[in-house]
Protein backbone atom coordinates (compact mmCIF):
# COMPACT_ATOMS: atom_id res chain seq x y z
CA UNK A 1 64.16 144.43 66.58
CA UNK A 2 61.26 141.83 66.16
CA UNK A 3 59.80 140.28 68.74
CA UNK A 4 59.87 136.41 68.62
CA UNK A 5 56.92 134.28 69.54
CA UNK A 6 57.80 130.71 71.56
CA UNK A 7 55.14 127.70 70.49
CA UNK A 8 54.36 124.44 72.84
CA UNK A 9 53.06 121.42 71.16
CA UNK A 10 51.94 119.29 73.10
CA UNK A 11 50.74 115.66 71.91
CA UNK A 12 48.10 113.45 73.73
CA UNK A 13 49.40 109.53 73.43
CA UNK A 14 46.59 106.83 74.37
CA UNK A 15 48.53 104.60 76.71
CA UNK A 16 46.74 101.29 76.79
CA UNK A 17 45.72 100.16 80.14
CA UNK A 18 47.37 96.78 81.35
CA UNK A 19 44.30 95.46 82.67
CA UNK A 20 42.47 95.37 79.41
CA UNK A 21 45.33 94.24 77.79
CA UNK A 22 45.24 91.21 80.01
CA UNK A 23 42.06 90.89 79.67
CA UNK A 24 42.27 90.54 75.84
CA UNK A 25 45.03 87.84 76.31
CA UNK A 26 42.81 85.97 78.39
CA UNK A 27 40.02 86.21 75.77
CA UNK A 28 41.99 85.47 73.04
CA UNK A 29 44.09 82.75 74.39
CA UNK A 30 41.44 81.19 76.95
CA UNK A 31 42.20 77.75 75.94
CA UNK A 32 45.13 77.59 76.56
CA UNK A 33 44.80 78.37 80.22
CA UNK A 34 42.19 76.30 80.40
CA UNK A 35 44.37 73.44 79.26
CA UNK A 36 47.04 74.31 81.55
CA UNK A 37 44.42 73.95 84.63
CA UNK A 38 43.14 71.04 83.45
CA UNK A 39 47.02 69.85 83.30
CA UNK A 40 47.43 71.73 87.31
CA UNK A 41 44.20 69.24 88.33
CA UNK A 42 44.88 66.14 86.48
CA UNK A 43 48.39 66.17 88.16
CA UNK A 44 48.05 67.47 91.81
CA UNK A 45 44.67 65.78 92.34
CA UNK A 46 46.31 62.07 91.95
CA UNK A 47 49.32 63.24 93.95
CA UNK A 48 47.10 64.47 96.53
CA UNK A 49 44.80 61.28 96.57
CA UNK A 50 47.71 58.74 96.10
CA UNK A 51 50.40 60.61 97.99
CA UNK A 52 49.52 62.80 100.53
CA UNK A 53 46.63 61.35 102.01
CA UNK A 54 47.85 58.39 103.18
CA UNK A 55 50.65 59.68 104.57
CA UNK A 56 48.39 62.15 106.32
CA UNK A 57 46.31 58.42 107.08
CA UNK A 58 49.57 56.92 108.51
CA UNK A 59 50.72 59.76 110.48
CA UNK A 60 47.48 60.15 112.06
CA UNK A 61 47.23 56.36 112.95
CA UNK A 62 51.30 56.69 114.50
CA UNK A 63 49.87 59.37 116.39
CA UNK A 64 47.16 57.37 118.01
CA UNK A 65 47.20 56.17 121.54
CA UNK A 66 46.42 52.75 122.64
CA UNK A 67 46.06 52.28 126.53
CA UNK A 68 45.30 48.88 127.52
CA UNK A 69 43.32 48.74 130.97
CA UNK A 70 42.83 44.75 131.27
CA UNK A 71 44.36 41.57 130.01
CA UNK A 72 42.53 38.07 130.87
CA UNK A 73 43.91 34.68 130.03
CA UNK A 74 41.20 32.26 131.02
CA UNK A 75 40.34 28.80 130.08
CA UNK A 76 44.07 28.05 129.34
CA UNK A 77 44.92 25.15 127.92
CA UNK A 78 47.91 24.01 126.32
CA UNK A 79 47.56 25.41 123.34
CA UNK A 80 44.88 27.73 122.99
CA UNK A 81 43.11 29.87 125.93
CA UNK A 82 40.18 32.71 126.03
CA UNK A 83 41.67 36.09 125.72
CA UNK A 84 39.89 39.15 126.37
CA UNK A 85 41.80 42.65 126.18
CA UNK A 86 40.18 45.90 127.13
CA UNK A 87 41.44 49.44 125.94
CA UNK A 88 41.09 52.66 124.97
CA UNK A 89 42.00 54.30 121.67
CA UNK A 90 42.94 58.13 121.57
CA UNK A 91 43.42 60.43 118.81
CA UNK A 92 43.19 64.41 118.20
CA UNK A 93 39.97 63.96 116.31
CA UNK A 94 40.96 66.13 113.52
CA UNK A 95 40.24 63.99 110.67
CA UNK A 96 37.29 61.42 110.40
CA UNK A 97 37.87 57.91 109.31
CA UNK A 98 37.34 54.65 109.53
CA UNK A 99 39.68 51.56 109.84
CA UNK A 100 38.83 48.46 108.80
CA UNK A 101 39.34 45.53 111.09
CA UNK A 102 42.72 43.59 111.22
CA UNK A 103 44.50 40.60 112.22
CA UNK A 104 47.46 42.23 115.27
CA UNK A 105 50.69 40.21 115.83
CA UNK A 106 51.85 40.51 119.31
CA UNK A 107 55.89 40.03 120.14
CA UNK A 108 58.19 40.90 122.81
CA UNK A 109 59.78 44.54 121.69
CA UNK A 110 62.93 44.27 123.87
CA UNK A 111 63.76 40.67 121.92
CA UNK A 112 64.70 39.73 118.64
CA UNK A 113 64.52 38.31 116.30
CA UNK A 114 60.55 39.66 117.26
CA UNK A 115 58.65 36.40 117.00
CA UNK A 116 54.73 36.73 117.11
CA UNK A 117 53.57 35.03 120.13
CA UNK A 118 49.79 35.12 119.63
CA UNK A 119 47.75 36.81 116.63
CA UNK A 120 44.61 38.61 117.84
CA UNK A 121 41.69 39.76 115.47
CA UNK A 122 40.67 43.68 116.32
CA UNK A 123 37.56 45.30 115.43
CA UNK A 124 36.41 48.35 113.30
CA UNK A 125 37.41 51.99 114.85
CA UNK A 126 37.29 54.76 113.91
CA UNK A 127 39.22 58.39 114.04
CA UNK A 128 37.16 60.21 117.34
CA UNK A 129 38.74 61.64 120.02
CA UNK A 130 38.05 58.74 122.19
CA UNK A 131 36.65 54.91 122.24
CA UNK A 132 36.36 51.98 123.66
CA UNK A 133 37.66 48.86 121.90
CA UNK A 134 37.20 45.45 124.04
CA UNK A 135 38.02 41.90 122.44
CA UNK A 136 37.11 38.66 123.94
CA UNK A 137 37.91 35.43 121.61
CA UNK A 138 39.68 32.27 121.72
CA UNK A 139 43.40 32.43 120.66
CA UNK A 140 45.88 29.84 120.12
CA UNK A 141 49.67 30.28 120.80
CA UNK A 142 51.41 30.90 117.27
CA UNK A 143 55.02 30.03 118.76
CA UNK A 144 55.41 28.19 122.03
CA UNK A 145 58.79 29.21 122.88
CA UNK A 146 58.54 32.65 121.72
CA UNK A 147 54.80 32.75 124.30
CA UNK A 148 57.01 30.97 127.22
CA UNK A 149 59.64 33.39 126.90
CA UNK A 150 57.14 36.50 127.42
CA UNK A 151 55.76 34.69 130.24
CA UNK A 152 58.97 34.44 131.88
CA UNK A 153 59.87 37.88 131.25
CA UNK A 154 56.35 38.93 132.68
CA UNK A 155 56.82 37.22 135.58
CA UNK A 156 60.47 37.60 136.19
CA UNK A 157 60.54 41.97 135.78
CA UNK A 158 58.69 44.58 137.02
CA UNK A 159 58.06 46.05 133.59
CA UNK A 160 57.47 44.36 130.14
CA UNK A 161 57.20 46.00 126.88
CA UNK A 162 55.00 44.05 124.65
CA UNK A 163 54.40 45.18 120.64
CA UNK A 164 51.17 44.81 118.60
CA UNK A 165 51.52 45.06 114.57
CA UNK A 166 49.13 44.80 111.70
CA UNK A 167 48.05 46.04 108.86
CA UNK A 168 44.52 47.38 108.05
CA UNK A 169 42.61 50.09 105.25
CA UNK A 170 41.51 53.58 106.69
CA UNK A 171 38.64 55.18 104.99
CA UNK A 172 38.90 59.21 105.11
CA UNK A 173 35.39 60.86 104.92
CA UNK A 174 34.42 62.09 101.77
CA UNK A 175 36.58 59.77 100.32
CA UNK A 176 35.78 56.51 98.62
CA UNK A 177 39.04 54.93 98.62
CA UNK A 178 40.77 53.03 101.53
CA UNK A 179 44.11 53.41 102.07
CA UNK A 180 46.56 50.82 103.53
CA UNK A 181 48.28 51.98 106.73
CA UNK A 182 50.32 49.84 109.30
CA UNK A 183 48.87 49.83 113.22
CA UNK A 184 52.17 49.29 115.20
CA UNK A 185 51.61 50.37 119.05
CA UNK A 186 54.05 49.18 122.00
CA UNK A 187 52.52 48.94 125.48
CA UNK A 188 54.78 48.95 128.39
CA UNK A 189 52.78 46.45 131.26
CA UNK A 190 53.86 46.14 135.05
CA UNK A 191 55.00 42.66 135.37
CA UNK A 192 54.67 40.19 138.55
CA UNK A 193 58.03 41.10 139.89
CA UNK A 194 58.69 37.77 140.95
CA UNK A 195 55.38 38.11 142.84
CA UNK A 196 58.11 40.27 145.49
CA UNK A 197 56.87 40.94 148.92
CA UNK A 198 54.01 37.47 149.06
CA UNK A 199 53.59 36.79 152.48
CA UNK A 200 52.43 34.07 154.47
CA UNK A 201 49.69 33.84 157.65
CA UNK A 202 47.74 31.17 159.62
CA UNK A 203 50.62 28.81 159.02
CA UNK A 204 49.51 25.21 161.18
CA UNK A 205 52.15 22.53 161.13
CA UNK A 206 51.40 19.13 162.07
CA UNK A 207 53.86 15.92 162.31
CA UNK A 208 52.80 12.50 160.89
CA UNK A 209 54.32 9.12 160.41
CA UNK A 210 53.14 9.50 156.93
CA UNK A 211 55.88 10.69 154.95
CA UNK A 212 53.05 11.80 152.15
CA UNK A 213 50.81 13.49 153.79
CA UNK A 214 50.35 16.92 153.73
CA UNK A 215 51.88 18.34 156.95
CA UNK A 216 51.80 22.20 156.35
CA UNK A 217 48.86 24.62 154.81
CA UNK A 218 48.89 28.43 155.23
CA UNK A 219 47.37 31.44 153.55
CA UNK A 220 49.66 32.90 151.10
CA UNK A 221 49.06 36.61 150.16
CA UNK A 222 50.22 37.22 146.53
CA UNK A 223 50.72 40.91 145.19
CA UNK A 224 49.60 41.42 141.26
CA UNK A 225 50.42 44.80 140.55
CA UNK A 226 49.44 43.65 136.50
CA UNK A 227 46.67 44.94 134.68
CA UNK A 228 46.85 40.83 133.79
CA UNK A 229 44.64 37.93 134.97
CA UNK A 230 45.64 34.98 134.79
CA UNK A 231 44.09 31.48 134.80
CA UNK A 232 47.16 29.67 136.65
CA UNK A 233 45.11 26.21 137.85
CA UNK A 234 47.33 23.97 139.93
CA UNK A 235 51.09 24.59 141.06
CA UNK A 236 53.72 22.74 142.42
CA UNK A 237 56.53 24.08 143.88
CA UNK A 238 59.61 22.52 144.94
CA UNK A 239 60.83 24.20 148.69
CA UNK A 240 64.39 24.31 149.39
CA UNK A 241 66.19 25.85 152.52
CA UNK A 242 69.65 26.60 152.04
CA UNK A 243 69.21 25.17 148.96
CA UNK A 244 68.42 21.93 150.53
CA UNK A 245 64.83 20.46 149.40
CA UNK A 246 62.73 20.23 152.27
CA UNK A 247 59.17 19.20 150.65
CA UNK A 248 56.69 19.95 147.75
CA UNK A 249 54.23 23.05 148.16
CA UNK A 250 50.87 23.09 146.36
CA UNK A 251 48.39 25.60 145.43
CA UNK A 252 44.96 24.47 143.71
CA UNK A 253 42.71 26.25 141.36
CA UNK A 254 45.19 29.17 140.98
CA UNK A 255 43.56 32.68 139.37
CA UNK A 256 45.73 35.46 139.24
CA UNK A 257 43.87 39.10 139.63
CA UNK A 258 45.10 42.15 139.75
CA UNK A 259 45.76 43.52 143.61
CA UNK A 260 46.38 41.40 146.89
CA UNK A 261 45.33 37.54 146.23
CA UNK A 262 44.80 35.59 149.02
CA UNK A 263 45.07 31.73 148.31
CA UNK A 264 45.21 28.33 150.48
CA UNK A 265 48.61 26.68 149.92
CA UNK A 266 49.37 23.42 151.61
CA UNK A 267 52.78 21.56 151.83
CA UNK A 268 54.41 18.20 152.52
CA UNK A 269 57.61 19.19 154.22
CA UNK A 270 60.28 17.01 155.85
CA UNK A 271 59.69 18.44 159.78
CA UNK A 272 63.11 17.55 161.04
CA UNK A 273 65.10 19.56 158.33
CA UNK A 274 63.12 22.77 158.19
CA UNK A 275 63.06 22.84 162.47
CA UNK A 276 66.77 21.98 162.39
CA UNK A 277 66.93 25.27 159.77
CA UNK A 278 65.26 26.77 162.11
CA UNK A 279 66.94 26.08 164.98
CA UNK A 280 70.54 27.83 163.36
CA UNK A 281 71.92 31.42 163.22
CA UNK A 282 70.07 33.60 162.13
CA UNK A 283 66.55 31.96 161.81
CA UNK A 284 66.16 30.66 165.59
CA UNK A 285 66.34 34.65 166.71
CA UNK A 286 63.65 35.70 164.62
CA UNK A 287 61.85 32.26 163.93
CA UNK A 288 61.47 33.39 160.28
CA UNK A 289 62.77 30.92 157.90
CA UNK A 290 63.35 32.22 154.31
CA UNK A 291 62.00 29.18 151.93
CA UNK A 292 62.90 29.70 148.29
CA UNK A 293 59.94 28.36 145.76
CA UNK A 294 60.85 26.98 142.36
CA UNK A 295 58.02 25.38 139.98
CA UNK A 296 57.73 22.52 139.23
CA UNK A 297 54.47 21.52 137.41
CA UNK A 298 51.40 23.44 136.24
CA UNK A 299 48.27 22.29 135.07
CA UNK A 300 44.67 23.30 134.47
CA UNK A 301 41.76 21.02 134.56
CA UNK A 302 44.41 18.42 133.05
CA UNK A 303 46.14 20.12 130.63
CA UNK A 304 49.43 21.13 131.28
CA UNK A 305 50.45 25.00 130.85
CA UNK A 306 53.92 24.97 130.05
CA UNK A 307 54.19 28.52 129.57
CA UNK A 308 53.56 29.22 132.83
CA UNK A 309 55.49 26.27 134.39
CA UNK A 310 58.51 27.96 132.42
CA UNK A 311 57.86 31.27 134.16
CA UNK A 312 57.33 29.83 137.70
CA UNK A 313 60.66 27.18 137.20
CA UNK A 314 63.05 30.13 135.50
CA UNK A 315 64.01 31.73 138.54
CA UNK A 316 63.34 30.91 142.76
CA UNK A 317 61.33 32.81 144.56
CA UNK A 318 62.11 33.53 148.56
CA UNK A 319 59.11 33.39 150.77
CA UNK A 320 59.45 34.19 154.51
CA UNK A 321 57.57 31.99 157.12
CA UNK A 322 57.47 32.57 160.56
CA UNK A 323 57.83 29.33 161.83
CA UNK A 324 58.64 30.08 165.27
CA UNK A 325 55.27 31.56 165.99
CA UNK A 326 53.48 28.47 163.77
CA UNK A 327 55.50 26.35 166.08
CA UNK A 328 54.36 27.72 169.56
CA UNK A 329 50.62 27.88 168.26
CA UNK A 330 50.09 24.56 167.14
CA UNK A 331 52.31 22.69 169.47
CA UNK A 332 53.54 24.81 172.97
CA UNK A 333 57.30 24.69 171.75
CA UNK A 334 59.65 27.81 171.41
CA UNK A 335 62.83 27.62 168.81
CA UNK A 336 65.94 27.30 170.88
CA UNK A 337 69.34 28.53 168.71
CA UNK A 338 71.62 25.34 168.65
CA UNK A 339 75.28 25.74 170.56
């Protein structure tokens, strides 16, 4: 029996190493990858620049916050009138830019068709956390109706919400191109209510054979509880009682501030109707006599503001005056009720 011997071959194989054989790709087909950047660039950088930033622009902008702390209209005439606005501009501060001034459009929100009312030219800003942007210039009135109907909607509601829209250029940093956004902000302002809750004090009555003289004057106490001044001038008001006329009230030189305003009103009344109102159930218990207000003319160093005069003449307004008391200062007599 022979004995058998077993052999193992065994055979070494070179296995090529996948990073070299990327690397030789790369070397020899470095063009081409270098083409397909150049392709990866020349298309996302344009996308980037012409897409995506000024969306990032306009979002930014939408985000904004514009808080209006003061509104004057002064030196109103019939058309035109100085208009200063100050407010405060808010943003996260995450990108800086800059935005061109602009020309703003202001409307009522809550009506349409929204018909600008008065065009107002804002300043350059910018995109920090926090600034300061105050306007004083002349404006005139773009649409008279459209101005007399937010007047009469200020003055008639407790709240108001007014739009401003315009377009403008922001300027990223770094960048050298502006990009067109639209700055669209609605501000809800406290209106005048109706001026609800005026009072009156240091009523003196007086009677006179002249049926034109002025036979009443008072202090009236007039709330504002508006971030608005306003540059009224003269009012007259037609008084009723019952919705009976009784006389013609006037207040001179009228500006409107924000807060309690006390003012000197005067009045030609007809004395025999308002004490025989005051004489009936329930007035001659009391002595207060509820006279409802209705405009009827308003002017300003001449010119008349018919803006206002539609605010004050849309809707009466019911002031209380204690005439019992005015009665028994100025003349000794009490208010008896009538049988």
């Amino acid at each position: 029996m022979s004995d058998k011997q077993e052999y193992t071959q065994t055979e070494h194989v070179p296995v090529k190493s996948k990073r070299g054989s990327c690397a030789r790709h790369c070397k020899r087909f470095w063009w081409v990858h270098l083409i397909i950047f150049i392709i990866i660039v020349v298309v996302t950088v344009p996308v980037i620049i012409f897409v995506a930033v000024p969306k990032i622009a306009q979002k930014k902008v939408n985000e904004a916050k514009l808080n209006i702390t003061g509104v004057n209209m002064l030196q109103t005439e019939t058309n035109t009138f100085l208009l200063a606005i100050n407010s405060t501009i808010t943003t996260d501060g995450s990108i800086k830019a800059n935005i061109d001034a602009f020309e703003g459009e202001m409307y009522l929100e809550d009506y349409e068709p929204h018909t600008p009312f008065l065009s107002v030219q804002f300043p350059k800003t910018n995109g920090d956390k926090h600034q300061l942007v105050n306007i004083s210039q002349q404006v005139n009135i773009t649409d008279m109706d459209a101005f007399s109907r937010f007047n009469v909607w200020f003055h008639n509601n407790e709240t108001v919400r007014v739009t401003l829209n315009g377009k403008t250029k922001v300027k990223p940093s770094g960048l050298d191109r502006k990009y067109d956004v639209t700055f669209k902000k609605t501000v809800t302002f406290k209106g005048l209510n109706m001026f609800d809750g005026t009072t009156v004090t240091n009523g003196h009555i007086s009677f006179s054979s002249d049926t034109k003289a002025k036979n009443f004057n008072g202090t009236a106490i007039i709330p504002n509880a508006s971030v608005f001044t306003l540059d009224i001038g003269n009012i007259t008001f037609t008084n009723f009682i019952n919705d009976q006329k009784v006389g013609t009230l006037y207040i001179q030189n009228f500006l409107l501030v924000p807060g309690d305003n006390h003012v000197n009103i005067t009045a030609n009344m007809n004395q025999a109707t308002v004490l025989s109102a005051a004489a009936q159930q329930p007035y001659c218990k009391t002595g207060t006599v509820p006279f409802k207000l209705l405009g009827q003319d308003v002017e300003n160093d001449g010119d008349s503001l018919p803006y206002f005069e539609a605010a004050l003449s849309s809707v009466n307004q019911t002031v209380e005056i204690d005439i019992g008391s005015i009665l028994k200062a100025d003349l000794g007599s009490t208010i008896k009720c009538k049988s």
